[in-house]
N, C-alpha and C. Protein backbone atom coordinates (compact mmCIF):
# COMPACT_ATOMS: atom_id res chain seq x y z
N UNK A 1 -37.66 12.34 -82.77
CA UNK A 1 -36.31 12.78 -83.03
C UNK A 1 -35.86 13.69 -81.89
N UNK A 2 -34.76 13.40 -81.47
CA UNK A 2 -34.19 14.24 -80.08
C UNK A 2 -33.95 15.74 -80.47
N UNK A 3 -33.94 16.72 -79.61
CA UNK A 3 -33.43 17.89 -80.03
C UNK A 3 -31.67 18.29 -80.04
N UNK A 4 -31.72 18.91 -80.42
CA UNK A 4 -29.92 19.52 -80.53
C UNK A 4 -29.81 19.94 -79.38
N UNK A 5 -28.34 20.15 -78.77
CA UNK A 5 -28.01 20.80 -77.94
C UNK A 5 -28.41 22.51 -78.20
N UNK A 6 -28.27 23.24 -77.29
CA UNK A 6 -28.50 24.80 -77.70
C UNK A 6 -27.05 25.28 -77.96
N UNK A 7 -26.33 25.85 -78.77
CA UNK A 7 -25.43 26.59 -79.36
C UNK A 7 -25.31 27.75 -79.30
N UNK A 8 -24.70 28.54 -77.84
CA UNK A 8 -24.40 30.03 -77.82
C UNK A 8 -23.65 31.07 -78.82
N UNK A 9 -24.58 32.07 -79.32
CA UNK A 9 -23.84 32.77 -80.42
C UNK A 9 -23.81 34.00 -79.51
N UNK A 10 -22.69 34.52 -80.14
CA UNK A 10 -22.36 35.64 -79.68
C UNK A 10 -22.09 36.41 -81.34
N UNK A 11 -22.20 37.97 -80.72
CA UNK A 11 -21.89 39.28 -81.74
C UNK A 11 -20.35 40.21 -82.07
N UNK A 12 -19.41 39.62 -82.72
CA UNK A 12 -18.38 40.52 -83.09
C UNK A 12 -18.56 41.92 -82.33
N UNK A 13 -17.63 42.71 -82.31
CA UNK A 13 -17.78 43.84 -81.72
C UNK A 13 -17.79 44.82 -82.78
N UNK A 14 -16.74 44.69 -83.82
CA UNK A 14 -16.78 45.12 -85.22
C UNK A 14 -17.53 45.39 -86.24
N UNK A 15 -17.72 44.07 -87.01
CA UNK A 15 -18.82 43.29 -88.41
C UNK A 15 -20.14 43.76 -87.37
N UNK A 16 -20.32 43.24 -86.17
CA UNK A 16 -22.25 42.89 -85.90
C UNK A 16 -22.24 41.40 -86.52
N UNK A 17 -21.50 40.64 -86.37
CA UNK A 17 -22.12 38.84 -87.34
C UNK A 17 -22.28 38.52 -86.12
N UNK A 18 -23.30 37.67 -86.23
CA UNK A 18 -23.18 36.96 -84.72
C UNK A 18 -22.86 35.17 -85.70
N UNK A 19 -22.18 34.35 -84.64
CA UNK A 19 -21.09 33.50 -84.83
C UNK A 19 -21.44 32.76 -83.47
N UNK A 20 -21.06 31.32 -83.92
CA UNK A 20 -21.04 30.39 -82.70
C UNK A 20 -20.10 31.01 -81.68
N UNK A 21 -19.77 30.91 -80.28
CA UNK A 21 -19.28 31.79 -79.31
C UNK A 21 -17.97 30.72 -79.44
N UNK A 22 -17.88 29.35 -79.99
CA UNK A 22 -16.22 28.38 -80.27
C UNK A 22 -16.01 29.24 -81.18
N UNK A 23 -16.26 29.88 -82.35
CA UNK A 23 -15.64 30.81 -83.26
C UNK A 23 -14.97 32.10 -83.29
N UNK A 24 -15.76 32.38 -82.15
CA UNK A 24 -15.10 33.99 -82.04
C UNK A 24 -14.01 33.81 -80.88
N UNK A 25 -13.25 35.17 -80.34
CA UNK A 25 -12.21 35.28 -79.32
C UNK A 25 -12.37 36.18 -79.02
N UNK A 26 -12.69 35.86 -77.45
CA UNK A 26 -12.67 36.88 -76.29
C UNK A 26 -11.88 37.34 -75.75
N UNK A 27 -12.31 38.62 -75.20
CA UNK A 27 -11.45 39.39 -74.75
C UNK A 27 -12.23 39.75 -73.37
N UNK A 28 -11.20 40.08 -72.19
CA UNK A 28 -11.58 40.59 -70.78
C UNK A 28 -10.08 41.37 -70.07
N UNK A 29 -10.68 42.07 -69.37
CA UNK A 29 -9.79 42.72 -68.35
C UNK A 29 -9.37 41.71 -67.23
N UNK A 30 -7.93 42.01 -67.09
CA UNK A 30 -7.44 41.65 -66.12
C UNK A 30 -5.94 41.77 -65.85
N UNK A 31 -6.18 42.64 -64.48
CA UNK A 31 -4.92 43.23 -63.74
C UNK A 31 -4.71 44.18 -64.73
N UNK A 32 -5.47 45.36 -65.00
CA UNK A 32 -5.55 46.44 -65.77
C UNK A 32 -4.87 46.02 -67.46
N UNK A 33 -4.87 44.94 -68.12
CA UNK A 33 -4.56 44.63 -69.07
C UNK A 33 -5.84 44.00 -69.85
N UNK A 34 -6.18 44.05 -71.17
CA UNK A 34 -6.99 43.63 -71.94
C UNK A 34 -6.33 42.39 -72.90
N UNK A 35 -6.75 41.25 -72.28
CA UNK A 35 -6.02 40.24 -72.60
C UNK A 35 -7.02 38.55 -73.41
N UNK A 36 -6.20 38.56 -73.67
CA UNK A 36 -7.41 36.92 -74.49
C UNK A 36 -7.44 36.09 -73.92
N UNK A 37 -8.70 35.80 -73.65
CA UNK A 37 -9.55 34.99 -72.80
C UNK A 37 -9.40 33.66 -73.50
N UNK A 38 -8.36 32.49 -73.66
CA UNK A 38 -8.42 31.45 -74.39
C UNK A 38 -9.17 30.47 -73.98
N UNK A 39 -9.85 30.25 -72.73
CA UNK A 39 -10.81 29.42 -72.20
C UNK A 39 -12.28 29.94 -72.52
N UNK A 40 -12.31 30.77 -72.82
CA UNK A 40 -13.45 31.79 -72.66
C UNK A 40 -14.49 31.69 -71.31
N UNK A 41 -14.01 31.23 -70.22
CA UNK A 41 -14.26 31.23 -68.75
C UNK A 41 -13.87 32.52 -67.60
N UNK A 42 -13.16 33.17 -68.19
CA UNK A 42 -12.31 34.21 -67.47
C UNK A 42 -14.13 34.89 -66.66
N UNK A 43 -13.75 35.66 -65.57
CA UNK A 43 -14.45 36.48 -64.60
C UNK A 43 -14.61 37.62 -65.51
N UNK A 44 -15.94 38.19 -65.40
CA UNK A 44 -15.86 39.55 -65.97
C UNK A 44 -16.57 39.77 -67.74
N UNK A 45 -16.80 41.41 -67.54
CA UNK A 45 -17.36 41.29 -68.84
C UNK A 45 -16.39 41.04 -69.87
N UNK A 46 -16.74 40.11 -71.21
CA UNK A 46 -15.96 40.13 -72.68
C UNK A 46 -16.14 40.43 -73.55
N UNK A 47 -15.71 40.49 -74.01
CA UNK A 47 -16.05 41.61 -75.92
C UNK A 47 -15.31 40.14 -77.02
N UNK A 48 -16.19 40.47 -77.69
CA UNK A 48 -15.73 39.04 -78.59
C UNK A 48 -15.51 39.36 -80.20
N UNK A 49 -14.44 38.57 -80.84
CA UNK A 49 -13.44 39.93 -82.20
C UNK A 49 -13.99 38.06 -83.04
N UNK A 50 -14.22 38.61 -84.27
CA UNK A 50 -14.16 37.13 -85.58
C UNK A 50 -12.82 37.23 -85.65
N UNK A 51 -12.17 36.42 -86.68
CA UNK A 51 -11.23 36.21 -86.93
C UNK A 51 -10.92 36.75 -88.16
N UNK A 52 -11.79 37.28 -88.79
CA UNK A 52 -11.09 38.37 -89.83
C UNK A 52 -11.04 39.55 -89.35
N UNK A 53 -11.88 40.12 -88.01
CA UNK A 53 -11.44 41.46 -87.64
C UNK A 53 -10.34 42.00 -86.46
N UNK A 54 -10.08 40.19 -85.72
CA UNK A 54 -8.97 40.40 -84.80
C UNK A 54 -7.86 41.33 -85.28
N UNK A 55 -7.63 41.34 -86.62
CA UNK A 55 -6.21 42.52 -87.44
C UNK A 55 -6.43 43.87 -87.47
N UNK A 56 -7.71 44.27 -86.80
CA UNK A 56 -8.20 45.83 -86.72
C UNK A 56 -7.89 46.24 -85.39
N UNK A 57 -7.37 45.42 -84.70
CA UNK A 57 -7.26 45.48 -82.96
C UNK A 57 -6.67 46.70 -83.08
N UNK A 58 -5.68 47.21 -83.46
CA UNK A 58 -4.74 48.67 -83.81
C UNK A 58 -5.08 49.71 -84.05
N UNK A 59 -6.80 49.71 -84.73
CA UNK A 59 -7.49 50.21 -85.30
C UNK A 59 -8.19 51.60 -83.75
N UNK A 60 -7.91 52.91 -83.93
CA UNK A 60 -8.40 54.00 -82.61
C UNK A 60 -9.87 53.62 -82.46
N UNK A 61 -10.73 53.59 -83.98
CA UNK A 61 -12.15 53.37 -83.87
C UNK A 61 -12.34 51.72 -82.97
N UNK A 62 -11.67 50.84 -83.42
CA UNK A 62 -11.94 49.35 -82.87
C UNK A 62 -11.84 49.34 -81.46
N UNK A 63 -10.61 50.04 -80.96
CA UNK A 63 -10.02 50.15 -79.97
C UNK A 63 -11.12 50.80 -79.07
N UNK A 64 -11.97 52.12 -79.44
CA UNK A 64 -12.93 52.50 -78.70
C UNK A 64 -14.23 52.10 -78.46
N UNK A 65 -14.35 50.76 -79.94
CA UNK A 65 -15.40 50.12 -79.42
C UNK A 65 -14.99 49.09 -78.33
N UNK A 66 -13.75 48.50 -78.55
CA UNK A 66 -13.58 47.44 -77.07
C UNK A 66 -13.47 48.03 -75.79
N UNK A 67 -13.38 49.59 -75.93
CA UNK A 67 -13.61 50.27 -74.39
C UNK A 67 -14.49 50.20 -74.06
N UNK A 68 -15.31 50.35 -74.91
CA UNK A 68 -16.95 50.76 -74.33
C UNK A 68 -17.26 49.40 -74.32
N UNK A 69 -17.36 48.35 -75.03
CA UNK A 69 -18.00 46.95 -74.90
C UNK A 69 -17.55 46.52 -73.44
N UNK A 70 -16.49 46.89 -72.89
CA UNK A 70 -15.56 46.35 -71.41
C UNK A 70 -16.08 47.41 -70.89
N UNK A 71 -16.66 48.00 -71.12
CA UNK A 71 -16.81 48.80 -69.99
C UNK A 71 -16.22 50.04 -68.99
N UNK A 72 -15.18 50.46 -69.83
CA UNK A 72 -13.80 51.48 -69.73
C UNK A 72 -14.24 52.71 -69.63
N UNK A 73 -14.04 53.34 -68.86
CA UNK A 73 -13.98 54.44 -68.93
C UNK A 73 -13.19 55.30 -69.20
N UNK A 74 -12.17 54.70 -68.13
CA UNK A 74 -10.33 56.05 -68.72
C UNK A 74 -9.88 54.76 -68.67
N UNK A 75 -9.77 55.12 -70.53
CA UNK A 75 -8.21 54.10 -71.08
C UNK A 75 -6.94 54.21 -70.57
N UNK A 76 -6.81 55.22 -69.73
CA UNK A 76 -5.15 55.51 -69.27
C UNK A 76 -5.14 54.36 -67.88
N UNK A 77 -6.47 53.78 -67.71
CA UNK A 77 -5.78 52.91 -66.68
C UNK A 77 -5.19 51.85 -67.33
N UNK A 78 -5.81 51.21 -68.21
CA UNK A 78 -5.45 50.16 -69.13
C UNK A 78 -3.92 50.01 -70.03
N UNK A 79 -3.06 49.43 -69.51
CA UNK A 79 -1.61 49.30 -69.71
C UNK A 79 -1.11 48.92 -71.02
N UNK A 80 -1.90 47.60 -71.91
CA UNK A 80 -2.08 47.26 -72.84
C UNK A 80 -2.97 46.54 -73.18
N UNK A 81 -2.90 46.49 -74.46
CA UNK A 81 -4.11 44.91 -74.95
C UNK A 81 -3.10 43.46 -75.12
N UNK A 82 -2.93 42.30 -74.58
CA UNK A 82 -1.92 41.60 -74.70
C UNK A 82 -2.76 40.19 -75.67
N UNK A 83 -2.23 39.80 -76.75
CA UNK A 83 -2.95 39.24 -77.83
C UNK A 83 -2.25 37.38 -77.50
């Protein structure tokens, strides 16, 4: 019997679920904006949200974990998060 392909999971930044990496939505910097990665190909580190916690994006605590998952240091460079 052949084997399966291998299936990359990735970890919410939120929950901790880890989730097939087609399920979740990434996020990366670019041109000082934190923006969604809809290919999930973009350059750079990503932080990856489920889809029940993408609605916490607003959230100061959520917000400081996607700094630190990206890698941020001063949020004042960062212009917006664009969804």
């Amino acid at each position: 019997m052949p084997k399966k392909g291998h299936i990359p999971e990735r970890t919410c930044i939120v929950c901790r679920k880890k989730l097939p990496k087609k399920e979740l939505l990434r996020f990366c910097v670019k041109d000082n904006q934190i923006v969604l990665d809809k290919t999930q190909k973009e350059g750079g580190r990503g932080a990856y949200f489920c889809s029940e916690c993408i609605s916490k994006i607003k959230n100061l605590k959520v917000r400081r974990k996607l700094f630190y998952a990206l890698r941020i240091k001063n949020s004042d460079k960062i212009k917006d998060i664009v969804l």
